[in-house]
PDB file of N, CA and C in Angstrom:
ATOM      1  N   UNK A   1      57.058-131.244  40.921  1.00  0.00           N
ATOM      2  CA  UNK A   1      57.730-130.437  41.911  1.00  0.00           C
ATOM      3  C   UNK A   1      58.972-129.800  41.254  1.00  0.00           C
ATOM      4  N   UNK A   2      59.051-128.587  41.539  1.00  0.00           N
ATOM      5  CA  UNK A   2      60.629-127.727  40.782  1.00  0.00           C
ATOM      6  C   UNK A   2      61.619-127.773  41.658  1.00  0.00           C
ATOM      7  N   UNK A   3      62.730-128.369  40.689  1.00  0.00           N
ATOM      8  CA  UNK A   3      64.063-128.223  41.320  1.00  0.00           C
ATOM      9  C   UNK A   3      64.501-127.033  41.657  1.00  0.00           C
ATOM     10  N   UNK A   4      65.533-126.994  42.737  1.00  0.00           N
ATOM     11  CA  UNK A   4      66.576-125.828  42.699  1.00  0.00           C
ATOM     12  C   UNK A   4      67.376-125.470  41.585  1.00  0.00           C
ATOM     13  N   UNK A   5      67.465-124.427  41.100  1.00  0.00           N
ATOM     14  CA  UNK A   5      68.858-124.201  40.563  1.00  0.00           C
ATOM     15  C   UNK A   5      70.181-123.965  41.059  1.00  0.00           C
ATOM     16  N   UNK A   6      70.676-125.502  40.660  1.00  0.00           N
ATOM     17  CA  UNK A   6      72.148-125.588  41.784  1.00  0.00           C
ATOM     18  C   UNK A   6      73.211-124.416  41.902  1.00  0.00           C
ATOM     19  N   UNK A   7      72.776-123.592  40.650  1.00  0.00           N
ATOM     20  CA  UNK A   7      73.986-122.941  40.212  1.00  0.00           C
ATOM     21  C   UNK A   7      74.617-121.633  41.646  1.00  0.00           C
ATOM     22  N   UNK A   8      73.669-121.195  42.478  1.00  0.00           N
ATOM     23  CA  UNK A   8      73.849-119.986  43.373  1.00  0.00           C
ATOM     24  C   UNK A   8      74.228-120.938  44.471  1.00  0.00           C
ATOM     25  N   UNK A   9      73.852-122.049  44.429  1.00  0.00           N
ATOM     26  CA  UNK A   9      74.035-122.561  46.027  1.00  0.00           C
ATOM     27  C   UNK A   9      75.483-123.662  45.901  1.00  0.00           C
ATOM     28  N   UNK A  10      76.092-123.641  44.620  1.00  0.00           N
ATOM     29  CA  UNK A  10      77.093-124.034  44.615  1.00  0.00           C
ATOM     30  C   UNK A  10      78.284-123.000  44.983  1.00  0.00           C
ATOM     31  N   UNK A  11      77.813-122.017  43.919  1.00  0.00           N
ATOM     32  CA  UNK A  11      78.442-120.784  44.437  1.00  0.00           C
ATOM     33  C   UNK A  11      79.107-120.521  45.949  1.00  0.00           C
ATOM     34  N   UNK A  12      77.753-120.581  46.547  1.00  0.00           N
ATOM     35  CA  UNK A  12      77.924-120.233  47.703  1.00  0.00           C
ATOM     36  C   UNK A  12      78.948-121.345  48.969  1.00  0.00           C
ATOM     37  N   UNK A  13      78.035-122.482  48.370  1.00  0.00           N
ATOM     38  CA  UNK A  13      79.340-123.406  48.753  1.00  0.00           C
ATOM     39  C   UNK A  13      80.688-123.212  48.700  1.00  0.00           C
ATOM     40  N   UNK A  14      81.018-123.014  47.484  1.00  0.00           N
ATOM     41  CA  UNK A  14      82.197-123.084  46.921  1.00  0.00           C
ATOM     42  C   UNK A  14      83.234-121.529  47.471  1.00  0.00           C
ATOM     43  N   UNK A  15      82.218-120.344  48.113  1.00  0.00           N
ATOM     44  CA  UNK A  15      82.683-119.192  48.668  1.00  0.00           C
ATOM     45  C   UNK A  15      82.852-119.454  49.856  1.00  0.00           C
ATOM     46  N   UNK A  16      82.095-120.288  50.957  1.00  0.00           N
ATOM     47  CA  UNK A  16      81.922-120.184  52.659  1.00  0.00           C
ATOM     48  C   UNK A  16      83.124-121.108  52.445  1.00  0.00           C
ATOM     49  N   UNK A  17      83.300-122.352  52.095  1.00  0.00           N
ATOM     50  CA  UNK A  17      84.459-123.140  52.369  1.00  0.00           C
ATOM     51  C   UNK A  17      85.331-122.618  51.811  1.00  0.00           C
ATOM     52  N   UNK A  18      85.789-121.646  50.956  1.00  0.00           N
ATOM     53  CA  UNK A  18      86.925-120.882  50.486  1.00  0.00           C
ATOM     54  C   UNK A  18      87.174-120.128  51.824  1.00  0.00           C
ATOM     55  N   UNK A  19      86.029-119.341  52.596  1.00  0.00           N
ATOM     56  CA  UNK A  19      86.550-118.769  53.530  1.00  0.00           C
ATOM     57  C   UNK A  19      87.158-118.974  54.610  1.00  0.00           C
ATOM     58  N   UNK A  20      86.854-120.579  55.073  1.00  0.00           N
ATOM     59  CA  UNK A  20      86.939-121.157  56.419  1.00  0.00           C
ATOM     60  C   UNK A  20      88.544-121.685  55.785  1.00  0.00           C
ATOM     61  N   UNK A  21      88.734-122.187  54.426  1.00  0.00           N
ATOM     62  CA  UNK A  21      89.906-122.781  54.294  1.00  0.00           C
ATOM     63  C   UNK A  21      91.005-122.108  53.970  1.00  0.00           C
ATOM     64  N   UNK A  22      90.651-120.682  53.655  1.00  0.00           N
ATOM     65  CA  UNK A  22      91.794-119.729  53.291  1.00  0.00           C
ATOM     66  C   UNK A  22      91.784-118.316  54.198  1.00  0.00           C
ATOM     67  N   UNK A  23      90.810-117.570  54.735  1.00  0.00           N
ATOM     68  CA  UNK A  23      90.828-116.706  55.603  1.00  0.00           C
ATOM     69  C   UNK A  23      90.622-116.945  57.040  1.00  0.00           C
ATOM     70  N   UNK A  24      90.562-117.933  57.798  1.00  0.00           N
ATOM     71  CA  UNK A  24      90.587-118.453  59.061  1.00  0.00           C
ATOM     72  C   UNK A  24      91.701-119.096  59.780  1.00  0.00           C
ATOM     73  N   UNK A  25      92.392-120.061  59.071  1.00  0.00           N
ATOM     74  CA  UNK A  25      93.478-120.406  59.287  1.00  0.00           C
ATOM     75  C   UNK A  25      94.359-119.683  59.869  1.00  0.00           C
ATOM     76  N   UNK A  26      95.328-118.702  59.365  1.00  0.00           N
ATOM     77  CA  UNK A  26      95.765-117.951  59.862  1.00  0.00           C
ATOM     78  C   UNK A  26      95.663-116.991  60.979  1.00  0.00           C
ATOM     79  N   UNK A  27      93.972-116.943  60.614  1.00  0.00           N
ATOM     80  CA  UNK A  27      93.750-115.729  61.719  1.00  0.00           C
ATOM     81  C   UNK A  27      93.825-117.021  63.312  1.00  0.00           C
ATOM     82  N   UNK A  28      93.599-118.121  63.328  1.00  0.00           N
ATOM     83  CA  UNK A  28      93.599-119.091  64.309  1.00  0.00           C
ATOM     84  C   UNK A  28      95.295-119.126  64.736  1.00  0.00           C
ATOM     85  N   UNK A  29      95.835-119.454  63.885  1.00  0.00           N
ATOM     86  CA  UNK A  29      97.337-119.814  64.160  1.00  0.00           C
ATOM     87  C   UNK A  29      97.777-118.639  64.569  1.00  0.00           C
ATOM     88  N   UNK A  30      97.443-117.242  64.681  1.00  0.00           N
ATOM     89  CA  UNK A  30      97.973-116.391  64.584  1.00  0.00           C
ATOM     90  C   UNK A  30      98.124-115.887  66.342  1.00  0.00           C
ATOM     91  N   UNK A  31      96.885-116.687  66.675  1.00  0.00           N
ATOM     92  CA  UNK A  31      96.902-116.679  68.416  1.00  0.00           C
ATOM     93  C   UNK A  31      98.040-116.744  68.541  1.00  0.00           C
ATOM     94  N   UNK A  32      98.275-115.990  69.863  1.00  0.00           N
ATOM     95  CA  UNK A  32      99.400-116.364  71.076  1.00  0.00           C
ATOM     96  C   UNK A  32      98.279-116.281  72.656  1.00  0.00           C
ATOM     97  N   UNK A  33      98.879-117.237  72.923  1.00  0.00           N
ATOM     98  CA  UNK A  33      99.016-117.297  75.029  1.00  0.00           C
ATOM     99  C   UNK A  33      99.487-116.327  75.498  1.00  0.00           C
ATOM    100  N   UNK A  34      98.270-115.897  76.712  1.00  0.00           N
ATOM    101  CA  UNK A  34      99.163-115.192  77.748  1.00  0.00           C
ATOM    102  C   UNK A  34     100.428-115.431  78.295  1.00  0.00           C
ATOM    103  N   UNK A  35     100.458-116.816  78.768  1.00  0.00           N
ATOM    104  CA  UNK A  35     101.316-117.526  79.460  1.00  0.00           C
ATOM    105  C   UNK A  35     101.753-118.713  78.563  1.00  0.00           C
ATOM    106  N   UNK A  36     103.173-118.342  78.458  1.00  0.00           N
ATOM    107  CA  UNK A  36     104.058-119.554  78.188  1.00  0.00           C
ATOM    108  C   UNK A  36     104.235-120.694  78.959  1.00  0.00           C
ATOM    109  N   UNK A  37     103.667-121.697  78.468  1.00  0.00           N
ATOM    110  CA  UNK A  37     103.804-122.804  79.182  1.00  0.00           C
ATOM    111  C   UNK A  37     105.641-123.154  79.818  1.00  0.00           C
ATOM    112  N   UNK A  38     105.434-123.484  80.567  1.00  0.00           N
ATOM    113  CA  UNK A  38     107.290-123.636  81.454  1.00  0.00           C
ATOM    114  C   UNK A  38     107.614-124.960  81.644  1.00  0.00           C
ATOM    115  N   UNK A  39     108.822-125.273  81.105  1.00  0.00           N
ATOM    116  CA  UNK A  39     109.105-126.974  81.609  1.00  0.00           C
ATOM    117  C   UNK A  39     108.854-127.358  82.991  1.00  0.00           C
ATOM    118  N   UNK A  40     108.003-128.649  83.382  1.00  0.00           N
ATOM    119  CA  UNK A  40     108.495-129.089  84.917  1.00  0.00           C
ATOM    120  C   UNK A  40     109.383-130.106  85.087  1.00  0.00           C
ATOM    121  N   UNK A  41     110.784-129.594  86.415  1.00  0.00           N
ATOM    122  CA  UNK A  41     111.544-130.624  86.840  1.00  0.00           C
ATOM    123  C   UNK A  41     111.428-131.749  86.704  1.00  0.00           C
ATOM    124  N   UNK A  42     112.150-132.636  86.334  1.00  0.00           N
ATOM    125  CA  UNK A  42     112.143-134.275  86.299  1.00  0.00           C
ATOM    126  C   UNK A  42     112.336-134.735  87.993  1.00  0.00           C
ATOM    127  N   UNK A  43     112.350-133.862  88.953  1.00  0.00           N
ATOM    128  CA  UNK A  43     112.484-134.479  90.058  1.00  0.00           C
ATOM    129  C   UNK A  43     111.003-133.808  90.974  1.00  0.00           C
ATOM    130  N   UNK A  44     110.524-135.094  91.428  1.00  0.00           N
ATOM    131  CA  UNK A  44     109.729-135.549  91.999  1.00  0.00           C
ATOM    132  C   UNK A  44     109.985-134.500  93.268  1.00  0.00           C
ATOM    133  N   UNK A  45     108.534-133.687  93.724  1.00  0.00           N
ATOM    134  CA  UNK A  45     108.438-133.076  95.054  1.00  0.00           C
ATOM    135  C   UNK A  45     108.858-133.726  96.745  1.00  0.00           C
ATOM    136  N   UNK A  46     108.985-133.325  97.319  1.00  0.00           N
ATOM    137  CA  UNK A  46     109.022-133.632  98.289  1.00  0.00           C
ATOM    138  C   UNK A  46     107.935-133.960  99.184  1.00  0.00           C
ATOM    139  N   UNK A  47     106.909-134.899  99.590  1.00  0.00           N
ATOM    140  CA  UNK A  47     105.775-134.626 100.178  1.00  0.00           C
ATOM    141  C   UNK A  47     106.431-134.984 101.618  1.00  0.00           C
ATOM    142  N   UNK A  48     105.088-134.406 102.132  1.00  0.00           N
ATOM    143  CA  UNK A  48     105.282-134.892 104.116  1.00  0.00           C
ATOM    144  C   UNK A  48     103.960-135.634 104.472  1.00  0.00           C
ATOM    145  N   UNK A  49     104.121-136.566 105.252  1.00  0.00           N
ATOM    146  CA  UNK A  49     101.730-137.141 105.250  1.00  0.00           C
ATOM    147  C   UNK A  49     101.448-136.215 106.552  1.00  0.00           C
ATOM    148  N   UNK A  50     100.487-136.682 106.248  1.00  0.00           N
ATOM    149  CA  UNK A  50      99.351-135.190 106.675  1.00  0.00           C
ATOM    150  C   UNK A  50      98.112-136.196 107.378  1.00  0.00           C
ATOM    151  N   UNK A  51      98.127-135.531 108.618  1.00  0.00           N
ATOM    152  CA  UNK A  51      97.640-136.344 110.293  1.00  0.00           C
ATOM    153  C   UNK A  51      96.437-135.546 109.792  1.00  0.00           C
ATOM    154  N   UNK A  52      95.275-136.643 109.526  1.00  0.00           N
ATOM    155  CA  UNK A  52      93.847-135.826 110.009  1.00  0.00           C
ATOM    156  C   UNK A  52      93.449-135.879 111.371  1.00  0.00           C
ATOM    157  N   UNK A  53      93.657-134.771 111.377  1.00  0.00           N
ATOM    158  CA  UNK A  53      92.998-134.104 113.151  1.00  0.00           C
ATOM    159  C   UNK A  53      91.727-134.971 113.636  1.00  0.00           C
ATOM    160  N   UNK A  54      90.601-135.063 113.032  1.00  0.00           N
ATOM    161  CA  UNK A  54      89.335-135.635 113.227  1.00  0.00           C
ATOM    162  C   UNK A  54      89.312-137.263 113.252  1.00  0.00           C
ATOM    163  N   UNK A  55      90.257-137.504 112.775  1.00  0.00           N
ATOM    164  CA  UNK A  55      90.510-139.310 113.167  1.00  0.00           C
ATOM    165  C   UNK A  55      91.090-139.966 114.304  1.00  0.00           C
TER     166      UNK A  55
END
């Protein structure tokens, strides 16, 4: 049975993970959000209880 010749498919290895590890990165980090996330108050809402009608 004939082997592969490793030599193109190393290559190629050695090009796709060049791409994911050097041309992707950035383009990922480079995102921004619509919306800025906003601090929430350290103080606790106010609730009221709530009468179910049907009981």
């Amino acid at each position: 049975m004939p082997q592969l010749n490793p030599a193109p498919w190393l290559a190629i290895l050695v090009f796709s993970w060049s791409v994911f590890l050097i041309v992707l990165p950035p383009k990922v980090m480079a995102h921004t959000f619509p919306n800025e996330p906003t601090l929430q108050s350290t103080e606790k809402p106010k609730t009221e209880p709530w009468n179910c009608p049907w009981r």
